[in-house]
Protein backbone atom coordinates (compact mmCIF):
# COMPACT_ATOMS: atom_id res chain seq x y z
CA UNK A 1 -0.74 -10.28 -25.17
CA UNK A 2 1.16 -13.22 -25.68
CA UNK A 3 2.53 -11.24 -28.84
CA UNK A 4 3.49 -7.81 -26.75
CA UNK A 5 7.21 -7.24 -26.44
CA UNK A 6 7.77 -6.24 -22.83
CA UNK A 7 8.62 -2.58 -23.53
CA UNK A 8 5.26 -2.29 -25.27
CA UNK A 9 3.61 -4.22 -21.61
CA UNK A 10 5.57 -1.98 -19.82
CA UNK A 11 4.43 1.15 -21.76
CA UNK A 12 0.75 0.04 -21.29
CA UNK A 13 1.06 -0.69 -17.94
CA UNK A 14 3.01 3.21 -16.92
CA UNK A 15 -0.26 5.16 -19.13
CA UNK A 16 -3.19 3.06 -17.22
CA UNK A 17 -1.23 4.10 -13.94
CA UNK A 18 -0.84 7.06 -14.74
CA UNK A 19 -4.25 7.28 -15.78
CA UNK A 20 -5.88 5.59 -12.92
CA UNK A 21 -2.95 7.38 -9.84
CA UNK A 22 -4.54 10.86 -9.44
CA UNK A 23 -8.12 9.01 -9.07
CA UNK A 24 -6.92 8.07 -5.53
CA UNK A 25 -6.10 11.13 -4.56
CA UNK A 26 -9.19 13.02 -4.29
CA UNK A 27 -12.77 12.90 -3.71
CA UNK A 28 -14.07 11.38 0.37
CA UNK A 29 -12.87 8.31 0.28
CA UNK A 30 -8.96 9.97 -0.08
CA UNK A 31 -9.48 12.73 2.37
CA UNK A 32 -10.90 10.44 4.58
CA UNK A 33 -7.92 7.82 4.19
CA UNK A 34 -5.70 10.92 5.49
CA UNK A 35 -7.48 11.97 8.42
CA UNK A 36 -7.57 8.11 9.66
CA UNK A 37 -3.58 7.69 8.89
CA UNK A 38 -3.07 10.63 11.05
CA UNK A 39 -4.59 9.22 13.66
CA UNK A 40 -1.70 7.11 16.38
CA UNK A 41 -2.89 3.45 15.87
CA UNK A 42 -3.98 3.55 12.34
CA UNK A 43 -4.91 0.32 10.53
CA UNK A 44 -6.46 -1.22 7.80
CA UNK A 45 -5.62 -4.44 9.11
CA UNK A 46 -7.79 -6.83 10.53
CA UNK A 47 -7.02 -8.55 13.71
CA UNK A 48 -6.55 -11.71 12.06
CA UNK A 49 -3.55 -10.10 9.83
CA UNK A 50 -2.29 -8.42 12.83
CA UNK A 51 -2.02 -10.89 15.47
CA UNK A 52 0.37 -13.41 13.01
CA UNK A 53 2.22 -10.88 11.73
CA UNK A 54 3.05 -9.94 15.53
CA UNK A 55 3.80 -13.12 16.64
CA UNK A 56 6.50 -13.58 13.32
CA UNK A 57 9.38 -11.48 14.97
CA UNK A 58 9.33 -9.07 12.48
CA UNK A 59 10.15 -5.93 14.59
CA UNK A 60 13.42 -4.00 13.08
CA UNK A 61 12.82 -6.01 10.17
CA UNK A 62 11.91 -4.05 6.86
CA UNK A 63 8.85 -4.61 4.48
CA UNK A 64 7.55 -3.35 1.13
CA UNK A 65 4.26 -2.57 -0.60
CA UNK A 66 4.53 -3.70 -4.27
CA UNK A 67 2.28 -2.30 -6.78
CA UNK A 68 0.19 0.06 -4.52
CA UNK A 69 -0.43 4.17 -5.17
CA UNK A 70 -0.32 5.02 -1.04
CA UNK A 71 0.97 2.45 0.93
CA UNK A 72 -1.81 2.35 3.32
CA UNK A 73 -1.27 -1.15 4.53
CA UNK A 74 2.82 0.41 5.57
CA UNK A 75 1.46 2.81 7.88
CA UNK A 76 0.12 -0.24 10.67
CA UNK A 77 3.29 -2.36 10.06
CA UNK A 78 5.41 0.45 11.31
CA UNK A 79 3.19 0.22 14.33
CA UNK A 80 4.15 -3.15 14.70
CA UNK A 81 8.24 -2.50 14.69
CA UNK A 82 8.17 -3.03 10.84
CA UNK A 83 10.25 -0.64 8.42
CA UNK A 84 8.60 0.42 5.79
């Protein structure tokens, strides 16, 4: 790898997403991940995430998801004041 230029790391990278994207959106484990993020109070936090992040001060403040296919870990900050 050490020998890749980073175009060519780069390239790799985009065709195994793009490879690997639609997988996680289908089949039960995706349609169930909808019905639960429809749901007021979704989370796929635990309560020892949670209760930190809510004592940080971080309501009105913004956060991102790096390197994730459908922000499912967004949907609970924004329950907790957090921008997505």
């Amino acid at each position: 790898m050490a020998d890749m230029t980073q175009k060519e790391i780069t390239s790799a990278n985009r065709a195994v997403w793009n490879a690997s994207a639609p997988l996680h959106e289908e089949g039960e484990t995706w349609e169930k991940l909808l019905e639960e993020a429809a749901q007021s109070g979704f989370s796929v936090l635990d309560p020892f995430l949670t209760s930190p992040l809510q004592g940080l001060g971080l309501k009105g403040r913004s956060a991102v998801q790096a390197a994730c296919n459908n922000a499912r870990k967004l949907f609970p900050l924004s329950s907790l004041g957090i921008r997505p």
